[in-house]
Protein backbone atom coordinates (compact mmCIF):
# COMPACT_ATOMS: atom_id res chain seq x y z
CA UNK A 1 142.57 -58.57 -73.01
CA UNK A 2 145.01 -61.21 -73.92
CA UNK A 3 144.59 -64.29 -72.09
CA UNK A 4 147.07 -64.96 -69.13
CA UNK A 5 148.01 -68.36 -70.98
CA UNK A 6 149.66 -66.64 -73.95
CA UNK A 7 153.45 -66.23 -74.22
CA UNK A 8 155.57 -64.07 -76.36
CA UNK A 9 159.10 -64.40 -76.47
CA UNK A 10 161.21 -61.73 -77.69
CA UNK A 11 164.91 -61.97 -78.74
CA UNK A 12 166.67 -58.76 -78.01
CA UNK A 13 166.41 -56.20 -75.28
CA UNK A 14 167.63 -53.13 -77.45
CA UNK A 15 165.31 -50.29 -78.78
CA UNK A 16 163.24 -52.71 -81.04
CA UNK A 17 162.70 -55.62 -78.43
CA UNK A 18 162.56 -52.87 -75.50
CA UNK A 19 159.65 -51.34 -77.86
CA UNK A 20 157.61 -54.56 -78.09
CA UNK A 21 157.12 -55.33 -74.56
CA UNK A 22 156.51 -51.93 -73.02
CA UNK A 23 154.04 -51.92 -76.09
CA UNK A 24 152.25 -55.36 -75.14
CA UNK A 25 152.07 -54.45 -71.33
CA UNK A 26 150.94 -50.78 -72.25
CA UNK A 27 147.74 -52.16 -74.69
CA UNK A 28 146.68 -54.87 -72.12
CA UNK A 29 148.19 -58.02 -72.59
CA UNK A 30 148.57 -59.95 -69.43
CA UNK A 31 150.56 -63.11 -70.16
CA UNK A 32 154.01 -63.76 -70.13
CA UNK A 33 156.70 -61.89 -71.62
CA UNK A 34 159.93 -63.47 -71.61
CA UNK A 35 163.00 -61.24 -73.15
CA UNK A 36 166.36 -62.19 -74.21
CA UNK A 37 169.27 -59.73 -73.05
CA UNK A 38 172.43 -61.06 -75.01
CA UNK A 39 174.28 -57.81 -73.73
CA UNK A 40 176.58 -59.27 -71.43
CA UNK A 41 174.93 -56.34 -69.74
CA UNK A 42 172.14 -54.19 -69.29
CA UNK A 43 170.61 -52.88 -72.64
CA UNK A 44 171.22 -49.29 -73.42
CA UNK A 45 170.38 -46.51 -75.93
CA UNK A 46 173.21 -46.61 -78.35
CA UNK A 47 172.65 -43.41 -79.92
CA UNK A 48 174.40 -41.99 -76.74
CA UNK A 49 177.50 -43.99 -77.31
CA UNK A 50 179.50 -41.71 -79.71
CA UNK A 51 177.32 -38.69 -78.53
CA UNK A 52 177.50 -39.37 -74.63
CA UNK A 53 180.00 -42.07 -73.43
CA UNK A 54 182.79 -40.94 -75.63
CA UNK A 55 182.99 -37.26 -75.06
CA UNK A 56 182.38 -38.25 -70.99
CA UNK A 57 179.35 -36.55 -70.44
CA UNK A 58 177.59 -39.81 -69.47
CA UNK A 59 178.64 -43.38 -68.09
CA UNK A 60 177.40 -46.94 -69.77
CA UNK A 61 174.55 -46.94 -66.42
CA UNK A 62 173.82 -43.91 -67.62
CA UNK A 63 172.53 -44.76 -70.89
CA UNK A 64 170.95 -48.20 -69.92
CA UNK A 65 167.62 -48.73 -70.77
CA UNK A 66 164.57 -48.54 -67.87
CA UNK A 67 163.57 -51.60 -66.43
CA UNK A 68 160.81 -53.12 -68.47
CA UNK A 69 157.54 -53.84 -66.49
CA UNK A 70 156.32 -57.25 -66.09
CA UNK A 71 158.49 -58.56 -67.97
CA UNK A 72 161.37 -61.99 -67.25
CA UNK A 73 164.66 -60.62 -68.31
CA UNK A 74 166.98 -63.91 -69.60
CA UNK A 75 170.65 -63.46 -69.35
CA UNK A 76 171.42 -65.17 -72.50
CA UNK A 77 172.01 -65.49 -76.31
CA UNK A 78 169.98 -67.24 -78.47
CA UNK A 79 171.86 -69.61 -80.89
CA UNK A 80 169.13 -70.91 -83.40
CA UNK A 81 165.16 -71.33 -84.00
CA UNK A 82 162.57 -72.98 -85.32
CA UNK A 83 160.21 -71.18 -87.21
CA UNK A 84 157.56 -74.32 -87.52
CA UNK A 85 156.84 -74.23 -83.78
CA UNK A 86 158.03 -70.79 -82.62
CA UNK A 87 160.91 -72.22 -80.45
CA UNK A 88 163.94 -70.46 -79.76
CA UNK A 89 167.29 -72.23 -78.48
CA UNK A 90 169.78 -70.18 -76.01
CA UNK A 91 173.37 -70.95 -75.98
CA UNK A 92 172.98 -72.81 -72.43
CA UNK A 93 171.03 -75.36 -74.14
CA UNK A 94 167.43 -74.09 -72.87
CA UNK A 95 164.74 -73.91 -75.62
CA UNK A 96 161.90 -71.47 -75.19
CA UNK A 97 158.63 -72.43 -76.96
CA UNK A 98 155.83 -69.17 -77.48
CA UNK A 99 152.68 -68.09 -79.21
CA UNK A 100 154.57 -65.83 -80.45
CA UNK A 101 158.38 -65.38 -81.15
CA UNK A 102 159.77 -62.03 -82.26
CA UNK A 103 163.16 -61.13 -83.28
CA UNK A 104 164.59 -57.87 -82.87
CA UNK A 105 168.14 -59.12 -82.36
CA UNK A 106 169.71 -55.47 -84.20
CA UNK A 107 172.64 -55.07 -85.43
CA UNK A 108 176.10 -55.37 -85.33
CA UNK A 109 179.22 -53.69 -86.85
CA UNK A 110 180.21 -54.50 -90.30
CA UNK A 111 183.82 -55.81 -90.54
CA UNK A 112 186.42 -54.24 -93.02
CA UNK A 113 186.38 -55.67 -96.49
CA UNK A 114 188.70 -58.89 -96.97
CA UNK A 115 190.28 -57.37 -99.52
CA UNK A 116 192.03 -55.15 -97.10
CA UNK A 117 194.96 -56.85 -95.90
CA UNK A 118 195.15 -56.09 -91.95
CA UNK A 119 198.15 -56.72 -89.86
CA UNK A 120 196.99 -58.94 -87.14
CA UNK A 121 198.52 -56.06 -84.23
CA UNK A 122 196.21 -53.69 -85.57
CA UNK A 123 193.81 -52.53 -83.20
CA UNK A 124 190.48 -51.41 -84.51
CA UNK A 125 187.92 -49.64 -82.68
CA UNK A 126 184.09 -49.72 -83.23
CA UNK A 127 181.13 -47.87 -81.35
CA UNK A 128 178.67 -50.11 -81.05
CA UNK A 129 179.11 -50.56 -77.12
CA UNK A 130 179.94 -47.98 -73.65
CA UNK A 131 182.92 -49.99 -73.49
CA UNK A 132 184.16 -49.45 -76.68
CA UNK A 133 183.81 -46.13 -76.49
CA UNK A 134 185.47 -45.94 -72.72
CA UNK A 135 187.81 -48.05 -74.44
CA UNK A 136 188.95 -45.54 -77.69
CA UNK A 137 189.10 -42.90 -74.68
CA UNK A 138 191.88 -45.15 -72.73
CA UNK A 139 193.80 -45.05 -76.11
CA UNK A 140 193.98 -41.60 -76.84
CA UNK A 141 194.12 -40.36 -73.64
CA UNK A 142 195.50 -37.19 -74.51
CA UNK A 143 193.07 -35.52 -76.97
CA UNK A 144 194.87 -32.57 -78.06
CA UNK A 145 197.45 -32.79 -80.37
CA UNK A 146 196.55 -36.60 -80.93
CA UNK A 147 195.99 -38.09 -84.58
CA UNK A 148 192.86 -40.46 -85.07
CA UNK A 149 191.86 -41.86 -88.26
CA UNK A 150 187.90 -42.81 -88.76
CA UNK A 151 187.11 -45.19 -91.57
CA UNK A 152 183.98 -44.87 -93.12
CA UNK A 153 182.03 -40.92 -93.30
CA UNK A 154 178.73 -41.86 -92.53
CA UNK A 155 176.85 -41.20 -88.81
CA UNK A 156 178.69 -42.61 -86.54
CA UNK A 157 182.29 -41.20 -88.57
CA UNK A 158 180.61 -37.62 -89.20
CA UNK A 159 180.20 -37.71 -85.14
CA UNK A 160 183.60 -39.10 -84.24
CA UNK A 161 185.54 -36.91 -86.21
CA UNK A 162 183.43 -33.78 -85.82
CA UNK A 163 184.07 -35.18 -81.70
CA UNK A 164 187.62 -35.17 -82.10
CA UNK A 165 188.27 -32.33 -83.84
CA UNK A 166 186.42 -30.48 -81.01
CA UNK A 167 188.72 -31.14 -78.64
CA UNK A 168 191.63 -30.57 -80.43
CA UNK A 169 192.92 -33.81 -82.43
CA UNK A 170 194.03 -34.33 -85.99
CA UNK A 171 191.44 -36.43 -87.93
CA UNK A 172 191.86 -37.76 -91.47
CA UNK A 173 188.25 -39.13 -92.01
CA UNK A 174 188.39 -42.12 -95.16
CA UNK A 175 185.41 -43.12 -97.14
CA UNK A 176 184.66 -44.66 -100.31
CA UNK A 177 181.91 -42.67 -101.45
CA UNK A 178 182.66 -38.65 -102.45
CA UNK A 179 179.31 -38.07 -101.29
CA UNK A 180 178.87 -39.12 -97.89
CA UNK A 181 175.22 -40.01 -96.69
CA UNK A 182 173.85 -39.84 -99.77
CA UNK A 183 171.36 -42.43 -99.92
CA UNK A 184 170.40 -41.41 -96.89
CA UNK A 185 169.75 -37.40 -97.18
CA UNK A 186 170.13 -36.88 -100.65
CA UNK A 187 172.82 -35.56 -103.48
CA UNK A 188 172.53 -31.57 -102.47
CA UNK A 189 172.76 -32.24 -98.19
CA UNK A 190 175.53 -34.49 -99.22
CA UNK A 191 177.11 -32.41 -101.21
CA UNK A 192 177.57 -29.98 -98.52
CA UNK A 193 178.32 -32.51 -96.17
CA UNK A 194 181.48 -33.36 -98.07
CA UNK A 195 182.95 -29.66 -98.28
CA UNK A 196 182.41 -29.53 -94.60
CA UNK A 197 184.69 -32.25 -93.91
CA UNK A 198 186.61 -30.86 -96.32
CA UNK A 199 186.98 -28.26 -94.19
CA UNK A 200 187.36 -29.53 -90.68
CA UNK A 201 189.49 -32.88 -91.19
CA UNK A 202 191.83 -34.28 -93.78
CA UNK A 203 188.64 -35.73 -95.77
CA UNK A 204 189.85 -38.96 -97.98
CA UNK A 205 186.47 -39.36 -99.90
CA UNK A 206 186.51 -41.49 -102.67
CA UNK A 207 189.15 -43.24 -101.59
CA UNK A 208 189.63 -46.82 -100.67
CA UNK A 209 191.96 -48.53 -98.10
CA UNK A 210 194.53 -51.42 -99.18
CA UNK A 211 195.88 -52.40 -96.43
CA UNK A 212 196.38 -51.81 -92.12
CA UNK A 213 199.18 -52.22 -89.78
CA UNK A 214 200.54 -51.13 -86.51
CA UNK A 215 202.64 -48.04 -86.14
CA UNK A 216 206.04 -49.02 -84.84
CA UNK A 217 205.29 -46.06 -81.91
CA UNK A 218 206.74 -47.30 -78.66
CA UNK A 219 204.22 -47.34 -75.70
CA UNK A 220 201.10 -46.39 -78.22
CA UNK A 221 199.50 -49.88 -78.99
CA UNK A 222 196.55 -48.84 -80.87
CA UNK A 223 198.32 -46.35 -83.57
CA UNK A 224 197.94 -47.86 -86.98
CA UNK A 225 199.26 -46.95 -90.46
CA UNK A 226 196.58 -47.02 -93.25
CA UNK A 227 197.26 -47.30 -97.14
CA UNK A 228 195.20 -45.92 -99.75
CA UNK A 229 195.08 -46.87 -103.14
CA UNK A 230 196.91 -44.60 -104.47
CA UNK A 231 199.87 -45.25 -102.27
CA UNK A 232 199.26 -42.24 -99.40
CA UNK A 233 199.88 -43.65 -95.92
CA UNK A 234 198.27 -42.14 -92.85
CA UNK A 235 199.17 -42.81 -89.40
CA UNK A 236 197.14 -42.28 -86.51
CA UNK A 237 197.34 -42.72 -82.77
CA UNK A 238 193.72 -44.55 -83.11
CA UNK A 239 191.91 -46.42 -85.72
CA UNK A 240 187.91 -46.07 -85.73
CA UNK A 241 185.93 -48.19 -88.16
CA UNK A 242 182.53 -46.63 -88.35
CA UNK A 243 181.65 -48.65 -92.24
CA UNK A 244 178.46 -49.49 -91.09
CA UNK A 245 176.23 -51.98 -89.61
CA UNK A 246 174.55 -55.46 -90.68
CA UNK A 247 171.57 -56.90 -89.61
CA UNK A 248 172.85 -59.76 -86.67
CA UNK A 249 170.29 -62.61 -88.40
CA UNK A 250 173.01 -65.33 -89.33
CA UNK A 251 172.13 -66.94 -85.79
CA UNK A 252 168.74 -67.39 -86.65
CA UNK A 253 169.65 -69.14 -90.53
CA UNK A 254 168.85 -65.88 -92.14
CA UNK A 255 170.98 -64.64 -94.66
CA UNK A 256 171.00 -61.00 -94.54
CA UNK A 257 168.06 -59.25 -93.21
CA UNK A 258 164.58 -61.20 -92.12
CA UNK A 259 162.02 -60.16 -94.91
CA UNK A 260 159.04 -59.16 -93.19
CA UNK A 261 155.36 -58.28 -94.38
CA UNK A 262 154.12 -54.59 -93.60
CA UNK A 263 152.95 -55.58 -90.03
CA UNK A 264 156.60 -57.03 -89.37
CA UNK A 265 155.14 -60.96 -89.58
CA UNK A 266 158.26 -63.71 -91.55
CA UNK A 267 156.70 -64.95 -94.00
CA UNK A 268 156.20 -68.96 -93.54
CA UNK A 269 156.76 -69.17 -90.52
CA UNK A 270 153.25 -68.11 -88.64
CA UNK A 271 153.68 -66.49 -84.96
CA UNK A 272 157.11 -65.39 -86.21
CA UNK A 273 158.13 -61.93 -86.25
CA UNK A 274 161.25 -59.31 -86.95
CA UNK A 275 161.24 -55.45 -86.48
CA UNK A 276 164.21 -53.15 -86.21
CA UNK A 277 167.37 -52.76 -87.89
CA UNK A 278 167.41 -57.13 -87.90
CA UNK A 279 165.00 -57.09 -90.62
CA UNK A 280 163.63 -55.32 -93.96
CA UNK A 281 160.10 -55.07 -93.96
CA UNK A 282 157.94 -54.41 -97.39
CA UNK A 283 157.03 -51.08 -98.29
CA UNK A 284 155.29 -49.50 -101.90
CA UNK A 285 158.96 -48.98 -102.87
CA UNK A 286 160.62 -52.01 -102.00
CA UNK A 287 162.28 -53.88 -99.01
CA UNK A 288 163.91 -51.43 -97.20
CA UNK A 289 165.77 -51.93 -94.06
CA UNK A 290 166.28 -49.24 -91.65
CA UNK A 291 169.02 -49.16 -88.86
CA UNK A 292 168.06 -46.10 -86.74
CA UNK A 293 167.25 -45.83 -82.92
CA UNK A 294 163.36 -44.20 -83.48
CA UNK A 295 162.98 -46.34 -86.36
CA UNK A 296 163.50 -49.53 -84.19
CA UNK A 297 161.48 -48.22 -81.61
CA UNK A 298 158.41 -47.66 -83.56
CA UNK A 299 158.85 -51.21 -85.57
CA UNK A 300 158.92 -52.42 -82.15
CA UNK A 301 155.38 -51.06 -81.17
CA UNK A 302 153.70 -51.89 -84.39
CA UNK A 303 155.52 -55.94 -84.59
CA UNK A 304 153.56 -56.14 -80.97
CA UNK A 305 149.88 -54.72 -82.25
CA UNK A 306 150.68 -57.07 -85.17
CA UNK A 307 150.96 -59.87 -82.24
CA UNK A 308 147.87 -58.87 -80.33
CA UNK A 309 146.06 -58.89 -83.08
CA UNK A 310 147.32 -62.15 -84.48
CA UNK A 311 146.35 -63.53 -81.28
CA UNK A 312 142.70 -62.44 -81.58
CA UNK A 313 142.72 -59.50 -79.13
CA UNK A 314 143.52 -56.51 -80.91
CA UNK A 315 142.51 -54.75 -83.84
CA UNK A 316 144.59 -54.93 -87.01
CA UNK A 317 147.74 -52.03 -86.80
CA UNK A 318 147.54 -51.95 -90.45
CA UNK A 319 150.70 -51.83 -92.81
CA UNK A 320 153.94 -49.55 -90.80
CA UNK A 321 154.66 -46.32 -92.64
CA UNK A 322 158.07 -45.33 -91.88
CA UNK A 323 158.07 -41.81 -90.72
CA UNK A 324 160.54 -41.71 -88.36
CA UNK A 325 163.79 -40.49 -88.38
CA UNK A 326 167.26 -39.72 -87.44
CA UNK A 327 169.42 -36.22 -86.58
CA UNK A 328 173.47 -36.10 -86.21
CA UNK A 329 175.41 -33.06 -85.75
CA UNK A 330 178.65 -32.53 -87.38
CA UNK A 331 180.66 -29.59 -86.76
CA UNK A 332 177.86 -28.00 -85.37
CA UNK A 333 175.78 -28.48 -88.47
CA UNK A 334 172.20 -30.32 -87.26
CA UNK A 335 171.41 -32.57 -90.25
CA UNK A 336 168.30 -34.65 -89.78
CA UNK A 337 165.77 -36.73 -91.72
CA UNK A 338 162.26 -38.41 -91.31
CA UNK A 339 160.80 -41.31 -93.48
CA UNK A 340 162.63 -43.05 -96.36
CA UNK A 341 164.66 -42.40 -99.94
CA UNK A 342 164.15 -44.76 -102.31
CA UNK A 343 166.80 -45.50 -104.72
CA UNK A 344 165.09 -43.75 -107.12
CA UNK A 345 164.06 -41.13 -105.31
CA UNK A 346 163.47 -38.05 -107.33
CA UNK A 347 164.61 -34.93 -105.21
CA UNK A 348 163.65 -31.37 -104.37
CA UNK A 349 165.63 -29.18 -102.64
CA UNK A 350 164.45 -25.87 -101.11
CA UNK A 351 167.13 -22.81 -100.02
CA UNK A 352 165.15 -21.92 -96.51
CA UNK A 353 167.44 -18.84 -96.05
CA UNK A 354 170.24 -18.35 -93.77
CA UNK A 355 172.28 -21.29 -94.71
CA UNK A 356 169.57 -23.78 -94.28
CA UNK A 357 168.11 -26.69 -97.06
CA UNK A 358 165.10 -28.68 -97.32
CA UNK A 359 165.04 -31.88 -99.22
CA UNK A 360 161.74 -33.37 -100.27
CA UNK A 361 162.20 -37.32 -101.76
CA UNK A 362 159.28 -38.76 -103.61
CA UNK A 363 158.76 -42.40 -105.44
CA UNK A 364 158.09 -42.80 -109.01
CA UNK A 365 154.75 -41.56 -108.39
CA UNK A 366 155.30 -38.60 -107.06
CA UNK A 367 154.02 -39.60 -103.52
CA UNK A 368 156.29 -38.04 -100.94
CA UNK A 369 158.18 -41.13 -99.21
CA UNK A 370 160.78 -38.38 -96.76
CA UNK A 371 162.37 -35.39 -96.40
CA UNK A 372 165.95 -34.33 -94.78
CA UNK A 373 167.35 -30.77 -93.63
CA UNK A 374 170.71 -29.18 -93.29
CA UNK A 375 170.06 -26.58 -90.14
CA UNK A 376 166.30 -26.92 -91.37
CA UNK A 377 165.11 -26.61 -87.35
CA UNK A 378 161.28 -26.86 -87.49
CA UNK A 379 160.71 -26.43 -91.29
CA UNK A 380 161.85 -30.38 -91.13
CA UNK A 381 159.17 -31.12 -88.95
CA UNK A 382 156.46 -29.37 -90.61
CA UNK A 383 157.70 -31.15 -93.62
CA UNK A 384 157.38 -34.36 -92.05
CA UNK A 385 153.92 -34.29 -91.25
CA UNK A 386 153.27 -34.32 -95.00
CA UNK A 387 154.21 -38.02 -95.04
């Protein structure tokens, strides 16, 4: 059992951070824990925020996170660190020194492209928070009949518009690649993907924005006109941007994500760790980062055996094999995925019958890596235990 002396410090109370400390209580470490909640709030699962908050089936308590056990909860946000002795400074000027630091500070949304000139009336709505999706469902109060436009076709757009066109609104759904989720599920789910939007919304794929303003539409403040490059406009009582996320590293000095080893340790700086969508960690086929709930949640669990055992009183985790996953449904299509695609992946797809697909990708060796499946229901799983 750990000593009572030893102190881990972990920046971030979301799935990854959330992860490590139930983790370190769970396997019998008894000294302090000491987690920083930059929130403004209490943590919460944000795969419930398009899924849960904005339809109104659930409330922002609702999806908060349990309390964490034994552990001291700071209020804060951490500004900087220092990797030489494992100290971390919060924006109230406190420094917090550990035997071991780990950072699981997420994500955060990525911001249009520069290049897109954007009135500075337009308002733009993410998902990354309850309130910003109690916030989108103040601005289009009345759902059917309304217009919303959704930049960017990957998860969280596939769920907003397939939301929206639920209940009833228009959705023109923009996104730069013709092939949405591709690197992600493959060319053939993809492929399908696309005619489904095709379908269901006014699907702009391949297309790229130019420029954002407001609507001149007295007493709605968030409607926005957006201009493609080929000189369509499209108006819409709502503007989501859903174009992704980036690792939220900068305040730490990292430029992108934090490359990790396999057992989620930053290389030169000893007693310093990352896991979940903040960092990339090494794999056989490269650096890959991965910015999914279950994902973070088992990074979590393995950074803090990596910690235990760093600390002399734990057996080595070994190197993390990602083979968790992710599942959305769009317009009542259940598309879901476990492990990773490469780049390179080379791809087999299987016709399971009865309108479902089964998508195995494997590295340059042939050693399976993931799989993903379009209404697949257990064949995915049984597939996934092959990784």
């Amino acid at each position: 059992m750990a000593s009572i002396e030893h102190d881990v410090v972990i920046v971030g109370s979301g799935a990854a951070g959330h992860s490590c400390a139930r983790t370190l209580r769970s396997e019998g470490f008894a000294g302090r824990i000491r987690i920083l909640n930059g929130e403004g709030g209490p943590a919460i699962n944000r795969t419930l925020v398009d899924t849960g908050v904005l339809p109104g089936l659930l409330t922002g308590a609702q999806i908060a996170l349990p309390p964490l056990p034994d552990a001291e909860v700071i209020d804060a946000r951490a500004v900087r660190i220092d990797g030489s002795t494992r100290t971390v400074v919060l924006d109230d000027g406190r420094e917090l020194r550990a035997d071991a630091l780990v950072l699981a500070s997420g994500s955060m949304p990525r911001p249009l492209d520069d290049a897109i000139e954007i009135d500075a009336g337009v308002r733009q709505h993410a998902l990354h928070s309850a309130e910003d999706a109690e916030r989108l469902r103040s601005a289009v109060p009345e759902l059917e009949g309304a217009s919303i436009v959704v930049l960017g076709a990957g998860f969280i757009g596939a769920e907003v518009a397939s939301h929206y066109v639920g209940v009833g609104a228009r959705v023109t759904l923009i996104g730069r690649s013709r092939l949405p989720l591709r690197e992600a599920v493959g060319a053939d789910i993809s492929v399908r993907l696309a005619a489904l939007h095709a379908e269901r919304v006014d699907a702009r794929l391949g297309a790229r924005v130019v420029a954002i303003r407001p609507a001149d539409a007295p007493g709605r403040d968030d409607a926005a006109i957006v201009q493609l490059d080929d000189g369509s406009e499209i108006a819409g009582d709502a503007l989501v941007v859903a174009v992704g996320s980036e690792p939220a590293a900068s305040w730490a000095g990292f430029d992108g994500a934090i490359a990790v080893d396999d057992r989620f340790r930053v290389p030169g700086m000893p007693g310093v760790y990352a896991a979940g969508s903040v960092s990339a960690p090494e794999l056989p086929q490269g650096r890959v980062r991965v910015d999914h709930w279950d994902a973070a949640t088992a990074q979590g669990a393995h950074a803090a055996r990596a910690v235990l055992h760093d600390l002399g009183v734990a057996d080595d985790p070994g190197a993390w094999a990602p083979t968790t996953g992710f599942s959305l449904m769009a317009y009542g299509a259940v598309i879901g995925a476990r492990g990773v695609r490469s780049p390179d992946a080379q791809e087999t797809s299987d016709d399971l019958g009865g309108g479902g697909l089964l998508t195995d990708f494997a590295d340059a060796s042939g050693r399976l890596t993931g799989v993903a499946g379009w209404n697949a229901g257990p064949h995915l799983m049984r597939a996934a235990a092959r990784l």
